[in-house]
PDB file of N, CA and C in Angstrom:
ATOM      1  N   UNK A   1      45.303  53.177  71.126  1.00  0.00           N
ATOM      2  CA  UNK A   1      44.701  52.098  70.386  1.00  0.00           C
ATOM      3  C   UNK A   1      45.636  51.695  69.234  1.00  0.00           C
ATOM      4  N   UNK A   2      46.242  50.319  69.130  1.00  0.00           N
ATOM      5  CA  UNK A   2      47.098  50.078  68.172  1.00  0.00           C
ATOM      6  C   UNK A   2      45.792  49.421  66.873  1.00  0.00           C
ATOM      7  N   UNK A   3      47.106  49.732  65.695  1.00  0.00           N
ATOM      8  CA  UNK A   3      46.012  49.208  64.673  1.00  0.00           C
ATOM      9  C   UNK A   3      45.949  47.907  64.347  1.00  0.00           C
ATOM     10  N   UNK A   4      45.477  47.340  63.380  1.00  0.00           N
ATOM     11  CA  UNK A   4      45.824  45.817  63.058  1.00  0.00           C
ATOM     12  C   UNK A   4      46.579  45.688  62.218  1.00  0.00           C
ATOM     13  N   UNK A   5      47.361  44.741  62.138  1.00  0.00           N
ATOM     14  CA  UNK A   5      48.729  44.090  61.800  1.00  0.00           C
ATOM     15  C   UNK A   5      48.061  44.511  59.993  1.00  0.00           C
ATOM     16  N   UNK A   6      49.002  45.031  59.346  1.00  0.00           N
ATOM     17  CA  UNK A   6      48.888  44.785  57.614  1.00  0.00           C
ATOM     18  C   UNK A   6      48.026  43.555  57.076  1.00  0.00           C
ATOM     19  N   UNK A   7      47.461  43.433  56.090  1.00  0.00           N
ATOM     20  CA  UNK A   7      46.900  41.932  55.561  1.00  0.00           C
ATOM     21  C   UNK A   7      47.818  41.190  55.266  1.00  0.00           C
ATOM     22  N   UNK A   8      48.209  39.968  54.984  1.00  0.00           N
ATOM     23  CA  UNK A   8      49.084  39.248  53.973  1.00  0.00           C
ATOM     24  C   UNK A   8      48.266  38.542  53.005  1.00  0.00           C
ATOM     25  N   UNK A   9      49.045  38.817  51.935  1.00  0.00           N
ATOM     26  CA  UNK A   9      48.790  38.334  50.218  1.00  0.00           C
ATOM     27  C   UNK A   9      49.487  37.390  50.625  1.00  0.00           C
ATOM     28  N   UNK A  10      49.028  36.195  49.032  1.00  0.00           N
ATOM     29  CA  UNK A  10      50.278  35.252  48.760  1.00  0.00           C
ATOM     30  C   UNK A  10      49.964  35.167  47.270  1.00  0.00           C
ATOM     31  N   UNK A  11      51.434  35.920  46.807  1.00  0.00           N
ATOM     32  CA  UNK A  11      51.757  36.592  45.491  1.00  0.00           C
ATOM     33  C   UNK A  11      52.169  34.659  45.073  1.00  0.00           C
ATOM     34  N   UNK A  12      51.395  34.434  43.702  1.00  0.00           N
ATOM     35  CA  UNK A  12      51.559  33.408  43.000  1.00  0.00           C
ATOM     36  C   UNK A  12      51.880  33.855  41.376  1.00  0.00           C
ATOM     37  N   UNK A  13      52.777  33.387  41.340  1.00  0.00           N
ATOM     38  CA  UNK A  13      53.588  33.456  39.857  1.00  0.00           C
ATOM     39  C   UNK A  13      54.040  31.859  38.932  1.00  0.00           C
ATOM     40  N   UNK A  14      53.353  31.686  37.562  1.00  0.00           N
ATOM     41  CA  UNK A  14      53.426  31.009  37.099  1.00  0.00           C
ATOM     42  C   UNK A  14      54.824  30.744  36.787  1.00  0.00           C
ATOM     43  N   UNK A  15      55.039  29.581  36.368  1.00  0.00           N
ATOM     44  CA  UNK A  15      56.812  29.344  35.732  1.00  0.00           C
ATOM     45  C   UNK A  15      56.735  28.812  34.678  1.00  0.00           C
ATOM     46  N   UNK A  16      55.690  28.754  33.986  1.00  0.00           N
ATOM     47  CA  UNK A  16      56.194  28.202  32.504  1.00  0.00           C
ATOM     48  C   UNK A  16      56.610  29.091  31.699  1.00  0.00           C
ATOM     49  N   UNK A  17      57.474  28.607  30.867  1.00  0.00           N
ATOM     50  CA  UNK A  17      58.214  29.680  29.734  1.00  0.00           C
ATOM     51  C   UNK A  17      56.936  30.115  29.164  1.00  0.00           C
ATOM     52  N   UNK A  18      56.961  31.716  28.911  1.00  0.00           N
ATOM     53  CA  UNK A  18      56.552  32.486  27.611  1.00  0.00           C
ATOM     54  C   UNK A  18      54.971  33.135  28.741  1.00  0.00           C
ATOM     55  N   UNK A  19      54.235  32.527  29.560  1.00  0.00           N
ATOM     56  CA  UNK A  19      53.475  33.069  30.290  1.00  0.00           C
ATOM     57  C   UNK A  19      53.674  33.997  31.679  1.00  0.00           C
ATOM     58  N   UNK A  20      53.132  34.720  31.481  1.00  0.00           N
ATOM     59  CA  UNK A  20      53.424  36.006  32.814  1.00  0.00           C
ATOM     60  C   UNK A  20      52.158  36.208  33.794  1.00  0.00           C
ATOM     61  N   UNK A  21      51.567  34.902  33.707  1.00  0.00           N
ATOM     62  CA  UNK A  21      50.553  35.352  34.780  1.00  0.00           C
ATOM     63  C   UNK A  21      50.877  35.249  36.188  1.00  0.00           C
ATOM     64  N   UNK A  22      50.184  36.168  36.867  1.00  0.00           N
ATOM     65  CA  UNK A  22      50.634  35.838  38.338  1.00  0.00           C
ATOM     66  C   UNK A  22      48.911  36.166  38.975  1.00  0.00           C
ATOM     67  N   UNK A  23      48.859  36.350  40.199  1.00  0.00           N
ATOM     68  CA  UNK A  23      47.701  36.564  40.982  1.00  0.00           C
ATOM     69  C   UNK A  23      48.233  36.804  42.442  1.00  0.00           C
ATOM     70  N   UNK A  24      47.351  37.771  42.816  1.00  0.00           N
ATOM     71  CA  UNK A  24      47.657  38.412  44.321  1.00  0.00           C
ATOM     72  C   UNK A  24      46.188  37.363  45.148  1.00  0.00           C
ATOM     73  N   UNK A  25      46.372  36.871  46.225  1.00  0.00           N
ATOM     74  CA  UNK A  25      45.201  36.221  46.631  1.00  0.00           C
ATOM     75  C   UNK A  25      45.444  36.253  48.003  1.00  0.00           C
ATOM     76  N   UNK A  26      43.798  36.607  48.656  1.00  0.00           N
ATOM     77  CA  UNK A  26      43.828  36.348  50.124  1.00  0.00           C
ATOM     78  C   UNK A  26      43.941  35.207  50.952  1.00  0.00           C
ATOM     79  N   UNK A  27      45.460  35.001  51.466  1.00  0.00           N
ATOM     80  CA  UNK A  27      45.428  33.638  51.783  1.00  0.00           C
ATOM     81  C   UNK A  27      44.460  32.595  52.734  1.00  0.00           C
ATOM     82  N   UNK A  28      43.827  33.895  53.751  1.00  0.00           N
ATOM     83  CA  UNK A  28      43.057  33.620  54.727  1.00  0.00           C
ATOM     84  C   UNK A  28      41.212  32.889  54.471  1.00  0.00           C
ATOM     85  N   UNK A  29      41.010  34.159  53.532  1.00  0.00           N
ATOM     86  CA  UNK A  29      39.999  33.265  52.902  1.00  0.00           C
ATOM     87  C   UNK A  29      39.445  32.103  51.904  1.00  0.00           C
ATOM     88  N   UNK A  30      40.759  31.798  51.171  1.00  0.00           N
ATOM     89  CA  UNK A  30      41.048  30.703  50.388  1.00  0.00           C
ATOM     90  C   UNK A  30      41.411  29.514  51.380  1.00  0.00           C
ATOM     91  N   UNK A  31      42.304  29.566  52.436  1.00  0.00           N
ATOM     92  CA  UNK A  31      43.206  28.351  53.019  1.00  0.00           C
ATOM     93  C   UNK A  31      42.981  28.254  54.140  1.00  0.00           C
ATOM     94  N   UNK A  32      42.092  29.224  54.388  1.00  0.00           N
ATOM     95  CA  UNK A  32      41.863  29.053  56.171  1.00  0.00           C
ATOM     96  C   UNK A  32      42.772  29.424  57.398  1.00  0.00           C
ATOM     97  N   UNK A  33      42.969  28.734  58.393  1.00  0.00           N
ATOM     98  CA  UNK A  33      44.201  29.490  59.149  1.00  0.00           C
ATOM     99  C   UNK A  33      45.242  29.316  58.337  1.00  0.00           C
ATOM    100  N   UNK A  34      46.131  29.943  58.982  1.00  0.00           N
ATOM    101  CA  UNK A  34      47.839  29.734  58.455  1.00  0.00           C
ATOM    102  C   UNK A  34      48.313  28.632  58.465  1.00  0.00           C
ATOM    103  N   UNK A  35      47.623  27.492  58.973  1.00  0.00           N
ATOM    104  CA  UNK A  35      48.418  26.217  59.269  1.00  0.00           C
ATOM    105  C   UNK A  35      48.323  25.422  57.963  1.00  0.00           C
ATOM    106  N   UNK A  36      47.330  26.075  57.546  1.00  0.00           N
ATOM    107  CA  UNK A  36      46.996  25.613  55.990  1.00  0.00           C
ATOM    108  C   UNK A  36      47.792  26.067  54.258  1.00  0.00           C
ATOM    109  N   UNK A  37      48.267  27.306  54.586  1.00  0.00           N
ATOM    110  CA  UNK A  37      48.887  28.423  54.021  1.00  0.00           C
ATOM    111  C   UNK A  37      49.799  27.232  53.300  1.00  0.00           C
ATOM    112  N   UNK A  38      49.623  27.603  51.774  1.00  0.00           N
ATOM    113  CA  UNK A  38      50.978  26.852  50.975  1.00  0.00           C
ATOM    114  C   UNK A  38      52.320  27.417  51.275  1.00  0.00           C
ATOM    115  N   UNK A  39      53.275  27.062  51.393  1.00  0.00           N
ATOM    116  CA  UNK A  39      54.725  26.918  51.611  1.00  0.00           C
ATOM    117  C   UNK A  39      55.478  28.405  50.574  1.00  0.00           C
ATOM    118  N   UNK A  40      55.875  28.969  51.116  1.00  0.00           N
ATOM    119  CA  UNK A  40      56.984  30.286  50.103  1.00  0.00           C
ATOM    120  C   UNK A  40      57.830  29.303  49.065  1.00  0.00           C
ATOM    121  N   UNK A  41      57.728  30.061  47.812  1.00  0.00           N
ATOM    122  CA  UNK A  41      58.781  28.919  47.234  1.00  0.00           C
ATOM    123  C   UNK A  41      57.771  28.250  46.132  1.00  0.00           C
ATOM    124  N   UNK A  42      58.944  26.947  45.483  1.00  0.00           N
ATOM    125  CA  UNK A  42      58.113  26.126  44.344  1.00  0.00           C
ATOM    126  C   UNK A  42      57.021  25.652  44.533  1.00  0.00           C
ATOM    127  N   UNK A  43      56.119  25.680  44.411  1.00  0.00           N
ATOM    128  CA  UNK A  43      54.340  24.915  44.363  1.00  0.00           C
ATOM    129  C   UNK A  43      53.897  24.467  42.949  1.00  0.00           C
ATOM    130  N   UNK A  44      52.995  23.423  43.587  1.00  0.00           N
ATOM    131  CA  UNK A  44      52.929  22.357  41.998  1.00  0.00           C
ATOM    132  C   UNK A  44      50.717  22.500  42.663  1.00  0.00           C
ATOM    133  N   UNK A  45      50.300  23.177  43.871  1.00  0.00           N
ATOM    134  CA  UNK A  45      49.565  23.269  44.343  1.00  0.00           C
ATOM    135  C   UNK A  45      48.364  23.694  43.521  1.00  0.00           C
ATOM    136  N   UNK A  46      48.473  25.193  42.802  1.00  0.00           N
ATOM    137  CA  UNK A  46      48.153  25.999  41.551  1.00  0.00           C
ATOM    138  C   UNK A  46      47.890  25.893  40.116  1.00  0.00           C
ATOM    139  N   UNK A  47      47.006  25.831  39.068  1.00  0.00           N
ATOM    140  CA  UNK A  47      46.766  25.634  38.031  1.00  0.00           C
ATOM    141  C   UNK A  47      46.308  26.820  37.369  1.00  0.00           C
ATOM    142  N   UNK A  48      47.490  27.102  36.486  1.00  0.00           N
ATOM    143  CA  UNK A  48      47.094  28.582  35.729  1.00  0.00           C
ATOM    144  C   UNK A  48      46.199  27.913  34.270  1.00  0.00           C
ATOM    145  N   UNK A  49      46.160  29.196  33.636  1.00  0.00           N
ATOM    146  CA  UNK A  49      44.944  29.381  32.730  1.00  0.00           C
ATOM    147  C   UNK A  49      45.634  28.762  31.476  1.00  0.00           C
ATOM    148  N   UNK A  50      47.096  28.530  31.398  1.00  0.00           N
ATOM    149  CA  UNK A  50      47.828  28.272  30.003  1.00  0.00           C
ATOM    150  C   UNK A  50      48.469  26.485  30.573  1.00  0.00           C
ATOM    151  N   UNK A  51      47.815  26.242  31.772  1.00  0.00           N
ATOM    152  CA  UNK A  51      47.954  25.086  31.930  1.00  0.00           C
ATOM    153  C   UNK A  51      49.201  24.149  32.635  1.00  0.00           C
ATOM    154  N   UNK A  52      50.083  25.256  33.156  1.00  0.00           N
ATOM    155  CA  UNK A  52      51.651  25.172  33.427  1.00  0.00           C
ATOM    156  C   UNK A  52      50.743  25.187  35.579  1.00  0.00           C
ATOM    157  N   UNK A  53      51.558  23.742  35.989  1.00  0.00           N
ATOM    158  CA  UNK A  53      51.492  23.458  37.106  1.00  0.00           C
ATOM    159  C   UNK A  53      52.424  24.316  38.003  1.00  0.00           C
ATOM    160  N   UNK A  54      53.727  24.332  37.780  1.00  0.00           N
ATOM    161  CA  UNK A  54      54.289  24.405  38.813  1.00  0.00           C
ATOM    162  C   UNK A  54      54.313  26.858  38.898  1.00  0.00           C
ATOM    163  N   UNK A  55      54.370  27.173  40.062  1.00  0.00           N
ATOM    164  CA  UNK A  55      54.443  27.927  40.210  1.00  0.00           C
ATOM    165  C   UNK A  55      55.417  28.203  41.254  1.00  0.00           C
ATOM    166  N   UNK A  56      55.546  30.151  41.591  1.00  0.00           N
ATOM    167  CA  UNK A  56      56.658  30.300  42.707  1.00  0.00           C
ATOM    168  C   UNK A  56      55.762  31.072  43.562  1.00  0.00           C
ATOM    169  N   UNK A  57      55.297  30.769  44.368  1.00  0.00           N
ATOM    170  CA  UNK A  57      54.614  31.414  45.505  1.00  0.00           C
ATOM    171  C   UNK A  57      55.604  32.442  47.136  1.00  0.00           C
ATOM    172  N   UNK A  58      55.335  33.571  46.583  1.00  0.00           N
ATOM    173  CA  UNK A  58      55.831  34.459  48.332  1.00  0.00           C
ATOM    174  C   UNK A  58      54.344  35.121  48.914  1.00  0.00           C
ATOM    175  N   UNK A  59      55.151  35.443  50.061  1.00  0.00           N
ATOM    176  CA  UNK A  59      53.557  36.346  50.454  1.00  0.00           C
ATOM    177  C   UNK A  59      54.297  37.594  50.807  1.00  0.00           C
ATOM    178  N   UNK A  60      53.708  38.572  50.866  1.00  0.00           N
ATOM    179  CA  UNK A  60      53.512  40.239  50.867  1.00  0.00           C
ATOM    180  C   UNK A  60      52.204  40.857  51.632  1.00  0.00           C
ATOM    181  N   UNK A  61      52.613  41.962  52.597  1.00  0.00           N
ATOM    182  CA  UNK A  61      51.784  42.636  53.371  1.00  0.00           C
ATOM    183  C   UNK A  61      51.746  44.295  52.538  1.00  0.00           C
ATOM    184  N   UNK A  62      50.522  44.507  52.953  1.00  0.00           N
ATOM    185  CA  UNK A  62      49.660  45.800  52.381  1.00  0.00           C
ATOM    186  C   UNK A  62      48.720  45.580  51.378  1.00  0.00           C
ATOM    187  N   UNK A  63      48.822  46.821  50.593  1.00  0.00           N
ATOM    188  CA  UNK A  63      47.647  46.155  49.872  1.00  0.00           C
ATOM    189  C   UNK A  63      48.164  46.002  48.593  1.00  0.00           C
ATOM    190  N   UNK A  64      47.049  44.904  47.477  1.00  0.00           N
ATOM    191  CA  UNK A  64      47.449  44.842  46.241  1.00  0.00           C
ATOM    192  C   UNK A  64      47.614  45.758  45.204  1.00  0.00           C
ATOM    193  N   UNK A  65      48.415  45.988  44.322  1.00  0.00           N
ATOM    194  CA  UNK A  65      47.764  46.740  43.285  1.00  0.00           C
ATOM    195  C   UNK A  65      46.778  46.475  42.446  1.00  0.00           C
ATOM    196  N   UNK A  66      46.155  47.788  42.026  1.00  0.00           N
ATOM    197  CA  UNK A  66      44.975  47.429  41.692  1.00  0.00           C
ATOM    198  C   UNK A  66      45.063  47.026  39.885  1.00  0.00           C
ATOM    199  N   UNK A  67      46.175  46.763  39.517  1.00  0.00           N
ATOM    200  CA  UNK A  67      46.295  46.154  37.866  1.00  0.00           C
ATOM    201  C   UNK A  67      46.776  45.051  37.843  1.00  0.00           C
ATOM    202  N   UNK A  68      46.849  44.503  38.748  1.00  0.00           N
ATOM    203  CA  UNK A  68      47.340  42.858  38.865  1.00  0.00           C
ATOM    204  C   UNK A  68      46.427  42.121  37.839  1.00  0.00           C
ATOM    205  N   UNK A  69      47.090  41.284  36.781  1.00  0.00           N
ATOM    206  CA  UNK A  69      46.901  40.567  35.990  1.00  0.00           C
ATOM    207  C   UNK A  69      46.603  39.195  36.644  1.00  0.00           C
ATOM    208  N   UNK A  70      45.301  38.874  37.119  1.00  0.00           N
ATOM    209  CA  UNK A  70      45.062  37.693  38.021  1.00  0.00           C
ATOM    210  C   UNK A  70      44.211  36.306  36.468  1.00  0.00           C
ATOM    211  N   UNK A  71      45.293  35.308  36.159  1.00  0.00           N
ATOM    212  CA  UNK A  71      44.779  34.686  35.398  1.00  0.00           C
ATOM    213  C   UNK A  71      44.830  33.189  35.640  1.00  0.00           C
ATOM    214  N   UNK A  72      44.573  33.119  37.133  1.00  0.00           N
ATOM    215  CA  UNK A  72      44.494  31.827  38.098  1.00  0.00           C
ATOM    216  C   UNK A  72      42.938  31.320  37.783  1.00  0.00           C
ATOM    217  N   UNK A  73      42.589  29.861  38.368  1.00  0.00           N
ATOM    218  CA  UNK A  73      41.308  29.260  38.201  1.00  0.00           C
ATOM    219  C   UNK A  73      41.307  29.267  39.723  1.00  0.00           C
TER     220      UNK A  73
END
């Protein structure tokens, strides 16, 4: 019996100077299939909490850590 494939995250990181928020998020239940999935890379998609649009989005398999500083809307 094989197991199931790892989860994938999609690790979102703000880019404005002086803020360090980022957020780990399940892409599947936010975006639906994958066909929907925002793009690896620059995104203007995201609105953090200090108000800075553009972000850098990758995705990552396993699981999150559990001190992730999630300060997304």
């Amino acid at each position: 019996m094989r197991e199931p494939p790892p989860r994938r995250w999609l690790h979102v990181r703000c880019l404005r100077p002086y803020c360090g928020r980022e957020a780990l998020i399940d892409p599947a239940a936010r975006f639906g299939a994958e066909a929907g999935w925002p793009a690896a890379g620059l995104s203007r998609r995201f609105v953090c909490r200090c108000g800075g649009r553009a972000a850098h989005v990758s995705y990552g398999d396993g699981k999150p850590k559990p001190d992730n500083p999630c300060g997304w809307l």
